[in-house]
C-alpha atoms as a PDB file:
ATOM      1  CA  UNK A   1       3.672   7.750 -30.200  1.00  0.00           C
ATOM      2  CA  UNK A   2       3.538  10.464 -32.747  1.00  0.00           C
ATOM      3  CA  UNK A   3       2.768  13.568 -30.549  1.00  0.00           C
ATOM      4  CA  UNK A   4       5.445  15.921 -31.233  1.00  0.00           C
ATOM      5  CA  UNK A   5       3.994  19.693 -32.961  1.00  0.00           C
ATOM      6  CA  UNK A   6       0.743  18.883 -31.932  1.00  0.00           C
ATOM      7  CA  UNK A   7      -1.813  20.680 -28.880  1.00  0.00           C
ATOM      8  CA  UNK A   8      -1.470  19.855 -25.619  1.00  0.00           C
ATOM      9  CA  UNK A   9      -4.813  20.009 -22.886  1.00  0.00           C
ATOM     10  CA  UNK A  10      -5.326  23.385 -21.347  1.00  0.00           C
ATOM     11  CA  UNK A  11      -6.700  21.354 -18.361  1.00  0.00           C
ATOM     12  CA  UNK A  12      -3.428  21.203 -16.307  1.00  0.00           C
ATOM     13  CA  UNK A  13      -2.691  22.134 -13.071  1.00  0.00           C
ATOM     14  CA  UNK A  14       1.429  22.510 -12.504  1.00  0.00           C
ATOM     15  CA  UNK A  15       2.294  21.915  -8.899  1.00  0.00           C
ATOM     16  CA  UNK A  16       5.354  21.053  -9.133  1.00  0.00           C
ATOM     17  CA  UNK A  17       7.683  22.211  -6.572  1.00  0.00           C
ATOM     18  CA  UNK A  18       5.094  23.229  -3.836  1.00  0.00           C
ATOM     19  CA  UNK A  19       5.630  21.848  -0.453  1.00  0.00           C
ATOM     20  CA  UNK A  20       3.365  20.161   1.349  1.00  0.00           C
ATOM     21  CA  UNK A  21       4.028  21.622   5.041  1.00  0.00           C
ATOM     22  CA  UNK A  22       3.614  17.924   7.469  1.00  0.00           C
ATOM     23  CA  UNK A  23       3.476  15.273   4.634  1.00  0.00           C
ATOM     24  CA  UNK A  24       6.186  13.138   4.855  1.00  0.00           C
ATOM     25  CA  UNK A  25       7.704  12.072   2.136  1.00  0.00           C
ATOM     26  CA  UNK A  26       7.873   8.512   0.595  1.00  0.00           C
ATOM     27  CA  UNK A  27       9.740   6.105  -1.414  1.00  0.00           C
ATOM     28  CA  UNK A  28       9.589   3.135  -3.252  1.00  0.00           C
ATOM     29  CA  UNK A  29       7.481   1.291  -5.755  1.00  0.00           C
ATOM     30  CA  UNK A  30       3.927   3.041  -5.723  1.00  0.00           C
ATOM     31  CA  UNK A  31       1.929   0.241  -6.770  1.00  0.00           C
ATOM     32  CA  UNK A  32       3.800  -2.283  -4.727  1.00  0.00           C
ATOM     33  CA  UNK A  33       3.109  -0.363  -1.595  1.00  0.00           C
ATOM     34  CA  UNK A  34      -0.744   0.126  -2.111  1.00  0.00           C
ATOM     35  CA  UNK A  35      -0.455  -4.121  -2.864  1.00  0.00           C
ATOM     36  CA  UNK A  36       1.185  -3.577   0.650  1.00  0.00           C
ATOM     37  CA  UNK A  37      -1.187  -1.376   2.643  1.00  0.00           C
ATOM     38  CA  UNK A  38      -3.767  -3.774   1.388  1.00  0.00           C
ATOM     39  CA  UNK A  39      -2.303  -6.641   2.858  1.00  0.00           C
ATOM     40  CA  UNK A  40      -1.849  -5.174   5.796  1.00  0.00           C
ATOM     41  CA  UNK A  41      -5.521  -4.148   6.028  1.00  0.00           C
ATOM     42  CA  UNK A  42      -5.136  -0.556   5.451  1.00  0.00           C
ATOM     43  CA  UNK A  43      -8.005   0.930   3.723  1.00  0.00           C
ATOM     44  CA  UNK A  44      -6.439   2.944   0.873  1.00  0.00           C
ATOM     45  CA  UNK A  45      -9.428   5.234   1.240  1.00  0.00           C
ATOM     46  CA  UNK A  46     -11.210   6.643  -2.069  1.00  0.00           C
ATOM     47  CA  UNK A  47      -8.135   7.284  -3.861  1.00  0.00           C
ATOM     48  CA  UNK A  48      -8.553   5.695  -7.322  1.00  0.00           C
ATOM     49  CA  UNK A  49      -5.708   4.256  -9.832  1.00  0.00           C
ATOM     50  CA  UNK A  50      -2.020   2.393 -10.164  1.00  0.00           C
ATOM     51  CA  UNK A  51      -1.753   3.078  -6.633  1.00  0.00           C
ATOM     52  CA  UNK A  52      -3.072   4.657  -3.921  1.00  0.00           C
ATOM     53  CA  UNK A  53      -3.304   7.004  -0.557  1.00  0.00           C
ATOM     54  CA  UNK A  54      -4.315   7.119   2.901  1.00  0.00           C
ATOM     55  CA  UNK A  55      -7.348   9.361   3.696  1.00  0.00           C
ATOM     56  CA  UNK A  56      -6.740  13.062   5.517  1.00  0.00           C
ATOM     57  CA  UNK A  57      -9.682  14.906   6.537  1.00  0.00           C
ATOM     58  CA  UNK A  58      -6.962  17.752   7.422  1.00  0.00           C
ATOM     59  CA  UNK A  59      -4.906  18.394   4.483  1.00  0.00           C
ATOM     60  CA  UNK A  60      -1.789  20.397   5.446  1.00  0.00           C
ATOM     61  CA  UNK A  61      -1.243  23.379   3.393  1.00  0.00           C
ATOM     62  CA  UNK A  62       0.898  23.904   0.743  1.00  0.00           C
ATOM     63  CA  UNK A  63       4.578  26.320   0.259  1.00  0.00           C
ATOM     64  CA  UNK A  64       4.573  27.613  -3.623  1.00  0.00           C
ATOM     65  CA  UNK A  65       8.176  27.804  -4.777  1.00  0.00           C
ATOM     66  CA  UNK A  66       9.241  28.273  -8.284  1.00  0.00           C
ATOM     67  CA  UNK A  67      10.224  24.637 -10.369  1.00  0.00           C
ATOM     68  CA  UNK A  68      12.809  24.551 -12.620  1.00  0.00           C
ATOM     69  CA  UNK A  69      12.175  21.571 -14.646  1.00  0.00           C
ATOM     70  CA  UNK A  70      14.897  20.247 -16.966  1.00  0.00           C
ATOM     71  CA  UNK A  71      15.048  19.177 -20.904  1.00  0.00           C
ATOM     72  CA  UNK A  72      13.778  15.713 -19.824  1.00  0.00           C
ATOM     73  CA  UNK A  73      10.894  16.934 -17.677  1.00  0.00           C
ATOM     74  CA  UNK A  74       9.908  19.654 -19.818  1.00  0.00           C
ATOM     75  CA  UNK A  75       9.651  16.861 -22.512  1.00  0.00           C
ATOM     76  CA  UNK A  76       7.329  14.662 -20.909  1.00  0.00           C
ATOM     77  CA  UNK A  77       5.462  17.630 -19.371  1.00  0.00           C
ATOM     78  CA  UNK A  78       4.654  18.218 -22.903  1.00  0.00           C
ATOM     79  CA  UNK A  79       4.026  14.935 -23.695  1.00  0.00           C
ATOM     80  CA  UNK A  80       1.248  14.122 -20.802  1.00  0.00           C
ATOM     81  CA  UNK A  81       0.112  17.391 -21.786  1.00  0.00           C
ATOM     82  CA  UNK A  82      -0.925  16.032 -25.381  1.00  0.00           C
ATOM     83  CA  UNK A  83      -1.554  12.495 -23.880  1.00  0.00           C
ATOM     84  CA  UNK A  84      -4.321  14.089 -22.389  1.00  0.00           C
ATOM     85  CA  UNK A  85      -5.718  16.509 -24.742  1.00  0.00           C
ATOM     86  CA  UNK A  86      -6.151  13.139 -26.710  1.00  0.00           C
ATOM     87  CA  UNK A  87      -8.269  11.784 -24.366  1.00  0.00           C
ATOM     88  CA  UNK A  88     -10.630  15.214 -24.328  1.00  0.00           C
ATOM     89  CA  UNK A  89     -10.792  14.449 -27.767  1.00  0.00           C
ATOM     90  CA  UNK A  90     -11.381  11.017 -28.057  1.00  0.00           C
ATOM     91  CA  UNK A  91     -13.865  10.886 -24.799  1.00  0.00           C
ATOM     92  CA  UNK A  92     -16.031  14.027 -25.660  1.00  0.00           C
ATOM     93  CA  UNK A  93     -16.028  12.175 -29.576  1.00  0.00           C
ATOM     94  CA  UNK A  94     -17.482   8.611 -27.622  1.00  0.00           C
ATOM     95  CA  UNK A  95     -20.168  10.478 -25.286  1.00  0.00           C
ATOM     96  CA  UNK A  96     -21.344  12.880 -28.418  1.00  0.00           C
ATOM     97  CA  UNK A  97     -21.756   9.305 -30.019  1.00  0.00           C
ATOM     98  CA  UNK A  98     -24.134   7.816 -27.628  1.00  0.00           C
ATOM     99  CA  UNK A  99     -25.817  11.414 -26.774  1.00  0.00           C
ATOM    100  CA  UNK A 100     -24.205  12.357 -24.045  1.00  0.00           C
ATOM    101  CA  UNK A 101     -21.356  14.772 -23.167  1.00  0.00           C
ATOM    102  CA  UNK A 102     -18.089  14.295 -21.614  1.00  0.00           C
ATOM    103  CA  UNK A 103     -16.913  16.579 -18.364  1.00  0.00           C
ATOM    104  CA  UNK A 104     -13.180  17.269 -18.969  1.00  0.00           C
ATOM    105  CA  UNK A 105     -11.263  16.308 -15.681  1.00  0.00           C
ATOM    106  CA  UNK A 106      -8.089  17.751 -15.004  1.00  0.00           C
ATOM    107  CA  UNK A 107      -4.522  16.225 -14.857  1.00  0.00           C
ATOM    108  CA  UNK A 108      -2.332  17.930 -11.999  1.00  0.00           C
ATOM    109  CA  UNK A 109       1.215  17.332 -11.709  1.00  0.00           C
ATOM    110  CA  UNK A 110       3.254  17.573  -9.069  1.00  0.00           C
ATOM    111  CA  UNK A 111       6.701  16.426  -6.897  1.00  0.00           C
ATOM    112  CA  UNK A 112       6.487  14.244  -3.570  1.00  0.00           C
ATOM    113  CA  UNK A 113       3.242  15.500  -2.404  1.00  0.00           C
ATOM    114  CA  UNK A 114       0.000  17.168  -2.915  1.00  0.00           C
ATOM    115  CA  UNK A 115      -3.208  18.099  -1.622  1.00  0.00           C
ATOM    116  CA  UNK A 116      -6.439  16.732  -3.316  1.00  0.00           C
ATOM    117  CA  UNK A 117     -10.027  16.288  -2.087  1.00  0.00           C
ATOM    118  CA  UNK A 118      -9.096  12.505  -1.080  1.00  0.00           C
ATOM    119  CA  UNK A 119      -6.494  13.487   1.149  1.00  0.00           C
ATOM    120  CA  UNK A 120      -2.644  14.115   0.919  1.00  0.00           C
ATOM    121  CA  UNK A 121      -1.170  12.186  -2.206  1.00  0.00           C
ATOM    122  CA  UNK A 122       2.645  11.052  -2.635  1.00  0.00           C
ATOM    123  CA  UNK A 123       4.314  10.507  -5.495  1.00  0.00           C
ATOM    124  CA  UNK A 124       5.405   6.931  -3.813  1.00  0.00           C
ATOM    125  CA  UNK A 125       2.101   5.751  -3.925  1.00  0.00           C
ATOM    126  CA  UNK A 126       2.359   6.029  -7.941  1.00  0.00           C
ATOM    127  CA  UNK A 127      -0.650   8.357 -10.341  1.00  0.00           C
ATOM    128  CA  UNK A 128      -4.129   8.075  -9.029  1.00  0.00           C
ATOM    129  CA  UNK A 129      -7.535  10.047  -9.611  1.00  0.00           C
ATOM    130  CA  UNK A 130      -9.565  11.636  -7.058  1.00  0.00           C
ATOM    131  CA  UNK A 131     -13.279  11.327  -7.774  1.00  0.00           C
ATOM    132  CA  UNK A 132     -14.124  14.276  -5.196  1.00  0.00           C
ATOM    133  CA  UNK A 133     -12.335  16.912  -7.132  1.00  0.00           C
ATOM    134  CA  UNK A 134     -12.070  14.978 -10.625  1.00  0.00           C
ATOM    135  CA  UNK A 135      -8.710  15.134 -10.881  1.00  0.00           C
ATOM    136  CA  UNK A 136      -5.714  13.081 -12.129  1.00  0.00           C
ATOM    137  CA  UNK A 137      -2.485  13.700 -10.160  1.00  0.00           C
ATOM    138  CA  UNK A 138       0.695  12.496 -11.886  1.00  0.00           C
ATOM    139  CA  UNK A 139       4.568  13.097 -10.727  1.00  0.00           C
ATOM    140  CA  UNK A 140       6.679  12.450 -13.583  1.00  0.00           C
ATOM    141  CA  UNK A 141       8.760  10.645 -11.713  1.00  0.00           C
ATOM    142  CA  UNK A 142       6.717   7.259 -11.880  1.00  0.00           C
ATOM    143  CA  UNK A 143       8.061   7.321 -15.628  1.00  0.00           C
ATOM    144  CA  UNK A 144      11.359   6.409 -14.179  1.00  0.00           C
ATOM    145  CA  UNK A 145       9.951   3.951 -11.942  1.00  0.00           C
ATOM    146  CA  UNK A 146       7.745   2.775 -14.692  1.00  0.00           C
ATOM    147  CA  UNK A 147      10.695   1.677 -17.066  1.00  0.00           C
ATOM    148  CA  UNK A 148      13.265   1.143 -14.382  1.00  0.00           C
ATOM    149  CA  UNK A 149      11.283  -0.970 -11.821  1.00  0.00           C
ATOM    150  CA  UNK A 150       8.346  -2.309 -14.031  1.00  0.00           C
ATOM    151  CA  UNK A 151      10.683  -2.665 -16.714  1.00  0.00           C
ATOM    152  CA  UNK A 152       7.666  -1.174 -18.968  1.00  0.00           C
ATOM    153  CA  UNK A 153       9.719   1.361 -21.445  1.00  0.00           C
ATOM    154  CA  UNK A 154       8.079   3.575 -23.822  1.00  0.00           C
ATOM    155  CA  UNK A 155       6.074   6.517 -24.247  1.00  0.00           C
ATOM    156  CA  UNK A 156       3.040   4.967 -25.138  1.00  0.00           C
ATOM    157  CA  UNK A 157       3.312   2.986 -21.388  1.00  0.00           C
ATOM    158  CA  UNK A 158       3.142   6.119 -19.580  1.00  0.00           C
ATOM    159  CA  UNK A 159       0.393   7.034 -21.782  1.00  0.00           C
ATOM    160  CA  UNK A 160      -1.294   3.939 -20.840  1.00  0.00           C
ATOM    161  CA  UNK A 161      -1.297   4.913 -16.936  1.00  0.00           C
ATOM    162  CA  UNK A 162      -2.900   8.323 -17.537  1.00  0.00           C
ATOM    163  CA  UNK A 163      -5.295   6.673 -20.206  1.00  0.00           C
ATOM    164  CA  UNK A 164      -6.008   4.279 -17.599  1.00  0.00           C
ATOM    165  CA  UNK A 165      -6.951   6.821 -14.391  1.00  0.00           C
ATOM    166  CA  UNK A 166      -9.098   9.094 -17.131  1.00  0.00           C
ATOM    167  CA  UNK A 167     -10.618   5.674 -17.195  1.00  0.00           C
ATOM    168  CA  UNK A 168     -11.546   6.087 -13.830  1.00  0.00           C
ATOM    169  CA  UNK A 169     -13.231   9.367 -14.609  1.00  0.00           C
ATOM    170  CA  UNK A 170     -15.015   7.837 -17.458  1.00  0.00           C
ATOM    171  CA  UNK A 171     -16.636   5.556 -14.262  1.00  0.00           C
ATOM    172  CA  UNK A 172     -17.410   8.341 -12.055  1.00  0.00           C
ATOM    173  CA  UNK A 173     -19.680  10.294 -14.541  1.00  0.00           C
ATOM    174  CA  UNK A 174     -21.402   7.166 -15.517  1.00  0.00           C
ATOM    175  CA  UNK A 175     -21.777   6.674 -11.949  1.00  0.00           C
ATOM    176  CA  UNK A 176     -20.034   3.176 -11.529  1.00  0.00           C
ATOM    177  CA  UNK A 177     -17.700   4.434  -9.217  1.00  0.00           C
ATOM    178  CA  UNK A 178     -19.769   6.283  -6.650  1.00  0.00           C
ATOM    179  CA  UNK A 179     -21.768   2.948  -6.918  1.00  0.00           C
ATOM    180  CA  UNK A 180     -19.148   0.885  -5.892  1.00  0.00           C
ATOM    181  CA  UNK A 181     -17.335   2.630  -3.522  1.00  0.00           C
ATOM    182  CA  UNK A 182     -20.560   3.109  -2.009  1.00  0.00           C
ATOM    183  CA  UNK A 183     -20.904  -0.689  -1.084  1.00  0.00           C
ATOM    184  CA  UNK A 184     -17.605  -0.718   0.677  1.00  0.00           C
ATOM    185  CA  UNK A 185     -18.442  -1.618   4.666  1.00  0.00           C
ATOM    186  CA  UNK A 186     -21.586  -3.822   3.324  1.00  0.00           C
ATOM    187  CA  UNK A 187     -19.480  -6.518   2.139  1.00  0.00           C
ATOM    188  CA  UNK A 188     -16.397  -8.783   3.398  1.00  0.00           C
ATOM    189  CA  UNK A 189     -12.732  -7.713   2.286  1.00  0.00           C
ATOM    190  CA  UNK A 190     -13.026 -10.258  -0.235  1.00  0.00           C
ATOM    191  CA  UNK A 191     -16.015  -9.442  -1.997  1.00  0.00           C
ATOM    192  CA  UNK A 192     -15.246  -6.073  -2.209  1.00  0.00           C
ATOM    193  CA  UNK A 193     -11.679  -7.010  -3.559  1.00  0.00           C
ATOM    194  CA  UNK A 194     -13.296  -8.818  -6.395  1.00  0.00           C
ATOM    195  CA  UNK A 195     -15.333  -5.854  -7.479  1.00  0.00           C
ATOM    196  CA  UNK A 196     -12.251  -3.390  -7.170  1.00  0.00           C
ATOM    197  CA  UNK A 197     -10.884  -5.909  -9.715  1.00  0.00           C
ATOM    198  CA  UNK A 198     -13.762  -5.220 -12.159  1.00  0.00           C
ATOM    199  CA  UNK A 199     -13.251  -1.575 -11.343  1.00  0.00           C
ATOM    200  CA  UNK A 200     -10.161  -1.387 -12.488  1.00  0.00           C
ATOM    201  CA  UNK A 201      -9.857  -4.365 -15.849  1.00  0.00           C
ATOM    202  CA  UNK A 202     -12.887  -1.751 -16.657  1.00  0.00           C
ATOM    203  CA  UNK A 203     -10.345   1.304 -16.716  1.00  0.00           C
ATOM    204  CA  UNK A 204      -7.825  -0.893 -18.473  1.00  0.00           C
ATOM    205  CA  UNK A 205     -10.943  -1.393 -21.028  1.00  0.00           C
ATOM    206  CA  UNK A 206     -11.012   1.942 -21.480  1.00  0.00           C
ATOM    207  CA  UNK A 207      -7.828   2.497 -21.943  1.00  0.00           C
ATOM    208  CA  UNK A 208      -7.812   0.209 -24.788  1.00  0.00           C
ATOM    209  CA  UNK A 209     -10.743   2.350 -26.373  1.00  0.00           C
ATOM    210  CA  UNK A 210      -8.382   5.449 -26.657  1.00  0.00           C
ATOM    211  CA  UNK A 211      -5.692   3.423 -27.633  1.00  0.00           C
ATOM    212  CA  UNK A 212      -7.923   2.381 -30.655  1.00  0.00           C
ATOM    213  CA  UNK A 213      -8.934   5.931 -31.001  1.00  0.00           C
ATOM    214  CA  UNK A 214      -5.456   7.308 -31.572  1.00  0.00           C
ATOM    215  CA  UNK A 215      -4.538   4.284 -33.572  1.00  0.00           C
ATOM    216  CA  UNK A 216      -7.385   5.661 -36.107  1.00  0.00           C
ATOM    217  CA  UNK A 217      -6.001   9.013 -35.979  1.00  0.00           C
ATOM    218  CA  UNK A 218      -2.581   7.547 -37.262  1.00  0.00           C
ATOM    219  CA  UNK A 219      -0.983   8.671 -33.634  1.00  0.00           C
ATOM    220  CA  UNK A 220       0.493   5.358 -32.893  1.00  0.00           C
ATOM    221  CA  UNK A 221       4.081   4.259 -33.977  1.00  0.00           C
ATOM    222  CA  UNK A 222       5.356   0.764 -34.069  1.00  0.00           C
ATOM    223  CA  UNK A 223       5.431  -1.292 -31.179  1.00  0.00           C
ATOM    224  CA  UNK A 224       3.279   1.550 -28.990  1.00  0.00           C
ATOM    225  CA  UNK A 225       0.450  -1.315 -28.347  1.00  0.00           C
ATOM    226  CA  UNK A 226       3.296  -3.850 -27.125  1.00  0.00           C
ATOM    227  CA  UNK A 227       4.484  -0.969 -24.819  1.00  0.00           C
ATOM    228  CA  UNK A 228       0.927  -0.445 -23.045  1.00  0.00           C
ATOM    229  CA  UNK A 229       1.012  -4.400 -23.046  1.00  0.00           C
ATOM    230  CA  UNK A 230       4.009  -4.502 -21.248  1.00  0.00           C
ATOM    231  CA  UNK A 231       2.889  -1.888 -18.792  1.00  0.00           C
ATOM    232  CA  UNK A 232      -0.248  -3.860 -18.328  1.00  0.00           C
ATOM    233  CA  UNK A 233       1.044  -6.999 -17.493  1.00  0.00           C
ATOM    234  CA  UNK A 234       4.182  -5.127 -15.602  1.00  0.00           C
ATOM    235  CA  UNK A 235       1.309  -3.858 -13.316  1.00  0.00           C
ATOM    236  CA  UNK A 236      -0.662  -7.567 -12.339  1.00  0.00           C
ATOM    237  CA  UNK A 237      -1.472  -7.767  -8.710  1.00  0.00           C
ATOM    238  CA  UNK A 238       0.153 -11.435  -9.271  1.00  0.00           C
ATOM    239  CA  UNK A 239       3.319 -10.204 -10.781  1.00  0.00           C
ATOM    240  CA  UNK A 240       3.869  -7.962  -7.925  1.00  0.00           C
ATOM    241  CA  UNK A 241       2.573  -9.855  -5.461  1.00  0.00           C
ATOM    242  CA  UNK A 242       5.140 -12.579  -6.578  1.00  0.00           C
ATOM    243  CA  UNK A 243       8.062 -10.028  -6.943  1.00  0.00           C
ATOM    244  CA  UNK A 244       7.546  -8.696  -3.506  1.00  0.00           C
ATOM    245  CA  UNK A 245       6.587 -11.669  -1.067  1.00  0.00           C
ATOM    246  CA  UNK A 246       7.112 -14.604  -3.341  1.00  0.00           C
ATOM    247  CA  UNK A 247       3.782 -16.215  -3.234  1.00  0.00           C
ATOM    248  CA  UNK A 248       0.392 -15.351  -4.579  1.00  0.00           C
ATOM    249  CA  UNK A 249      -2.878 -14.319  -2.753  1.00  0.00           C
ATOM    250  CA  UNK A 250      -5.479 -13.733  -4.994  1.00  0.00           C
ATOM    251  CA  UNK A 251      -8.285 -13.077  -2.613  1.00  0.00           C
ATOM    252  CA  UNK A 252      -5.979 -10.004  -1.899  1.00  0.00           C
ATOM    253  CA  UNK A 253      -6.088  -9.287  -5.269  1.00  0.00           C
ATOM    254  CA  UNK A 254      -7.567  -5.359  -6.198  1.00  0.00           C
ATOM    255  CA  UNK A 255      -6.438  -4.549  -9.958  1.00  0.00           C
ATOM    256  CA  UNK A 256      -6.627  -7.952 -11.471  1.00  0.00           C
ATOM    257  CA  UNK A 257      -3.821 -10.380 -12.731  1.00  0.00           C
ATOM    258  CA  UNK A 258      -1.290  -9.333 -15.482  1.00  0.00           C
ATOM    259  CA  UNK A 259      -3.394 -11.610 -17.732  1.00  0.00           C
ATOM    260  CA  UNK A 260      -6.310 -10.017 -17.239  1.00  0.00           C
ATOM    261  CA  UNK A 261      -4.885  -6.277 -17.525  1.00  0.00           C
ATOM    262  CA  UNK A 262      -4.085  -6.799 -20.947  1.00  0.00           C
ATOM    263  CA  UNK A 263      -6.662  -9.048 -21.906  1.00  0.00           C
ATOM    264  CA  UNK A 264      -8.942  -6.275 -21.016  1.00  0.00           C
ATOM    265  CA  UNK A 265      -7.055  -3.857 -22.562  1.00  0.00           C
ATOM    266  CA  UNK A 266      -6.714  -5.761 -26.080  1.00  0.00           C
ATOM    267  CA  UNK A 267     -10.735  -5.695 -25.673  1.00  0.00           C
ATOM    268  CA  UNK A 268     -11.136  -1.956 -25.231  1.00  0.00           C
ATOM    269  CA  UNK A 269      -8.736  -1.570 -28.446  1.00  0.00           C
ATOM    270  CA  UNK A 270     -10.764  -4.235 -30.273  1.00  0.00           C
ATOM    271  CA  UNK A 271     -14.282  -3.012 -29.492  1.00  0.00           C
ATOM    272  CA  UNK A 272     -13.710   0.586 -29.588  1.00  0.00           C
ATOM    273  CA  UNK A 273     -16.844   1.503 -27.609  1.00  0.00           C
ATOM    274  CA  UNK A 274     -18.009   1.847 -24.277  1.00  0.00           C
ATOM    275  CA  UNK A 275     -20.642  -0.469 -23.771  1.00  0.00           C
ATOM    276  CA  UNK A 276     -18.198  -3.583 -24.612  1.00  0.00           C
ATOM    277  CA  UNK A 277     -16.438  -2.845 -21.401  1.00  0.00           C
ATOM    278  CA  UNK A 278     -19.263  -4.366 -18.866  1.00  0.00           C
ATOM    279  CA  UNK A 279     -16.878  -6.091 -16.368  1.00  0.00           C
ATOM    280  CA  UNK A 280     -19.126  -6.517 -13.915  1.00  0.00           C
ATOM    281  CA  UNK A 281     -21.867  -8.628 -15.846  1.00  0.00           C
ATOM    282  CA  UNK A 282     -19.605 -11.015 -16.430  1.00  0.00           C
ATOM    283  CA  UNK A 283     -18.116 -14.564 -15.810  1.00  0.00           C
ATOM    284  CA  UNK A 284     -15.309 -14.564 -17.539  1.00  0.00           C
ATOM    285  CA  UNK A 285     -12.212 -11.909 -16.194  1.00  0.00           C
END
């Protein structure tokens, strides 16, 4: 992705290296544990994105210290940072398009844990966004993970994740979120599983759009699609699901199948617009 010399958003928050004073820490494949809690029948609470977090009503404070990031983190500090001033952009273009206008959220990044209006997250349970506080929370550590583990390299497949959980935000101000997270307890496990699904192929939709968007601004580079692709399909509840326990439940199933991550993708970077993302009208996932 071509991002170097240009502005990075003025909406982030830089935790990193404040303690979170009780949270314990954790390890481990983020998305593969929320896969996990699920399974287990742990309600992953309101938390929203590639993984996920237990709900706190008391969130422990926090211990500032002073971070001393290195060349590598400063790097992709700087990239995220332009990541998401692209999405500002592209977003508050889309809503002035169809007469409304966009409310910036704002990306925090931190290391191990933080506090956030859905509770205590941890960098173990991989980037998520917090609809109570609008927020995205990111430790830049799940790049690592993200090429290592989900053997999704690239720039452009980080970019995909925080395209994807401002995707998320793009549902709670059209009010699809609230609306479906207000129907869990009124339905079976099941049911509700299939509409997380169409919660998140949606965000993956979206993250196509800006992926379109920055293609017609000439920011993409060669083989930046493949590499959200690849993250996409890294991500599947099926892939991991298979990695992890060697068989496949797909009434378990909460993001969607790798197929369907980047089919629904490839449609957000075809259409280009938001009203081509209706997952939840639809027959065919």
């Amino acid at each position: 992705m071509n991002w170097r010399g240009r502005k990075g958003s003025s909406n982030v928050e830089d935790r990193r290296g404040q303690v979170v004073k009780g949270a314990a820490g954790l390890s481990g494949i983020g998305i593969i544990l929320y896969i996990v809690l699920s399974l287990m029948g742990v309600d992953p609470g309101a938390i929203i994105g590639t993984g996920g977090t237990l709900q706190t009503d008391n969130n422990p404070p926090e211990q500032s210290q002073q971070y001393q990031e290195n060349a590598n983190e400063k790097e992709l500090r700087e990239f995220v940072s332009v990541v998401f001033k692209d999405t500002e952009d592209v977003w508050t273009e889309v809503f002035a398009r169809e007469g409304g206008k966009y409310q910036k959220p704002t990306l925090v990044l931190y290391t191990e844990a933080t506090n956030s209006a859905c509770g205590v997250g941890q960098s173990g349970m991989g980037p998520f966004y917090c609809p109570q506080d609008q927020k995205v929370y990111l430790d830049l550590s799940f790049y690592q993970e993200l090429r290592d583990k989900f053997k999704a390299p690239g720039d452009f497949a980080l970019a995909y994740v925080v395209a994807h959980e401002v995707g998320h935000h793009i549902q709670n101000q059209l009010g699809i979120l609230g609306k479906v997270q207000s129907l869990r307890g009124q339905m079976s496990e099941k049911e509700y599983n299939q509409l997380s699904v169409r919660l998140e192929l949606q965000a993956d939709y979206f993250a196509g759009v800006w992926a379109k968007y920055m293609q017609g601004k000439g920011y993409l580079e060669i083989g930046d699609v493949e590499e959200a692709m690849n993250a996409a399909e890294s991500v599947g509840d099926d892939r991991i699901q298979k990695k992890m326990q060697g068989t496949v439940v797909p009434d378990s199933f909460t993001h969607g199948t790798s197929a369907q991550r980047v089919k629904w993708f490839k449609k957000g970077f075809a259409n280009g617009t938001i009203r081509g993302g209706d997952t939840f009208n639809t027959s065919d996932l």
